[in-house]
Protein backbone atom coordinates (compact mmCIF):
# COMPACT_ATOMS: atom_id res chain seq x y z
CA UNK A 1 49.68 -42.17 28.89
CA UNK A 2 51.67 -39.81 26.60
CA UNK A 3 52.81 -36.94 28.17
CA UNK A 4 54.85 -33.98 27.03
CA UNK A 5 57.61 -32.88 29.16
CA UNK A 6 56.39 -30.24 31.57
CA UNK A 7 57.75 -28.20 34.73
CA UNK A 8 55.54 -29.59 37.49
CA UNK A 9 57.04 -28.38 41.38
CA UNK A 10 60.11 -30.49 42.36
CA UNK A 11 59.73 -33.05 45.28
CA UNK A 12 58.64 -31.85 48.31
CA UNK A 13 57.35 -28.72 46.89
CA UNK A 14 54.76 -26.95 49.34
CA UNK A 15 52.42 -24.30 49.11
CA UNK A 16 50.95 -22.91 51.85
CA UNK A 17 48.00 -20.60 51.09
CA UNK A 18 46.25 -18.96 54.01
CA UNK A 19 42.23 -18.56 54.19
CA UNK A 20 40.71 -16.80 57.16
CA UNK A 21 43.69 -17.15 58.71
CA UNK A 22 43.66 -20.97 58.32
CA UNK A 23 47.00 -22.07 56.68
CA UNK A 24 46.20 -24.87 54.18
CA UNK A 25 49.65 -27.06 53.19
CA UNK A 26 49.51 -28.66 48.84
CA UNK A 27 52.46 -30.59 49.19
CA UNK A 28 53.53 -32.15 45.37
CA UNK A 29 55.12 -35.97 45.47
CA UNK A 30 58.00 -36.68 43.79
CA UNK A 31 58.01 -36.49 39.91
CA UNK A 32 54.38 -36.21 39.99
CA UNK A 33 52.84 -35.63 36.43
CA UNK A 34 49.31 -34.67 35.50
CA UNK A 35 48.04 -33.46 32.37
CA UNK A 36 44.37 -31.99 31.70
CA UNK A 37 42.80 -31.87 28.79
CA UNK A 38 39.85 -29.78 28.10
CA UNK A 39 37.89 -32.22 25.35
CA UNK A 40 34.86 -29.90 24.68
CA UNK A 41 32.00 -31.30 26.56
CA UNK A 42 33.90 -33.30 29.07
CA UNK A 43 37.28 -32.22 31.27
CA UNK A 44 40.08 -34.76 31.16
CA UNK A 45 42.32 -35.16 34.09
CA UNK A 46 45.51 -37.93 33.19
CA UNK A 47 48.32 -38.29 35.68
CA UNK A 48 50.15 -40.80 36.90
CA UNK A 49 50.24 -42.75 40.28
CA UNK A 50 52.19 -39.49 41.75
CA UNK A 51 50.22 -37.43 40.22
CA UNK A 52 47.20 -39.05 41.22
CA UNK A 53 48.22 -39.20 44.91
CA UNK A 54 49.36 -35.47 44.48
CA UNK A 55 45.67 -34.70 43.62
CA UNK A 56 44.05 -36.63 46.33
CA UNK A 57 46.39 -34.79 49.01
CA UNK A 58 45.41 -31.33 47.43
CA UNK A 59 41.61 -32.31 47.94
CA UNK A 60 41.76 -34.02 51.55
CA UNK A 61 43.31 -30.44 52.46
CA UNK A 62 40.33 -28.45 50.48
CA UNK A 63 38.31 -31.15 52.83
CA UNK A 64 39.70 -31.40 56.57
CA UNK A 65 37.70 -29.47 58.83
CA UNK A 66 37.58 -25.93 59.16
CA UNK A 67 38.89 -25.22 55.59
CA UNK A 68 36.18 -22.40 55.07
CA UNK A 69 34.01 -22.20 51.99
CA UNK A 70 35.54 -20.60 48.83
CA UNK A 71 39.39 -22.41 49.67
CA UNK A 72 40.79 -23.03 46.51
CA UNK A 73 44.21 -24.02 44.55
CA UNK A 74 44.95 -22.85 41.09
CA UNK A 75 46.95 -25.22 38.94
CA UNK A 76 48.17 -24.21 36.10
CA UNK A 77 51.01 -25.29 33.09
CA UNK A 78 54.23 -24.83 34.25
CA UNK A 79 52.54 -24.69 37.23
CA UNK A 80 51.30 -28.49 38.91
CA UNK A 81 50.36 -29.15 35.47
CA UNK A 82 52.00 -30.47 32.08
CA UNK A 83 53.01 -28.25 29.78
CA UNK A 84 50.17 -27.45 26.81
CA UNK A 85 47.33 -27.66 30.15
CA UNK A 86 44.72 -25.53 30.49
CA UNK A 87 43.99 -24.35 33.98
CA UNK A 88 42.33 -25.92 36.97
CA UNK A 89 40.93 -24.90 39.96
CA UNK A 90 40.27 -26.66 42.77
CA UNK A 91 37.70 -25.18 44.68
CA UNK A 92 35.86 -25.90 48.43
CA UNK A 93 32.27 -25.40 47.33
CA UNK A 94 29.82 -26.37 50.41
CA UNK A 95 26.47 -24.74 49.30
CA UNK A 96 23.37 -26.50 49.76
């Protein structure tokens, strides 16, 4: 993958964002990179192992049990993201 050099959070970055008074912990891995690319019809999501297990963390806490409907991350250039990303939310969605 070609990446440009962005500012994702340093190693052991956490973030803890509170929901109903649930405290959810996104913890980054070290040097994690992830790029998304928005290709018109389809989203593109490129990162590499780090990033990859970064992401998977970040969505087994939108999972775990009692995370209420609505819980969400925003990740953004600069931000969890590559420079030149757009946005991305990550969003607990658990309508029927």
């Amino acid at each position: 993958m070609d990446y440009e050099s962005g500012r994702a959070p340093v190693e052991g970055t956490h973030v803890v964002a509170v929901t109903d008074g649930a405290a959810h912990v996104f913890t980054w891995g070290a040097a994690a990179r992830i790029r998304v690319r928005n290709l018109g019809g389809e989203v593109m999501i490129e990162a590499d192992a780090e990033g990859l297990r970064t992401l998977a963390r970040h969505l087994l806490v939108l999972a775990g049990d009692g995370v209420p409907e609505g819980s969400h991350l925003h990740l953004e250039a600069g931000n969890g993201l590559e420079d030149g990303s757009p946005g991305l939310v990550l969003e607990r969605w658990d309508e029927e």
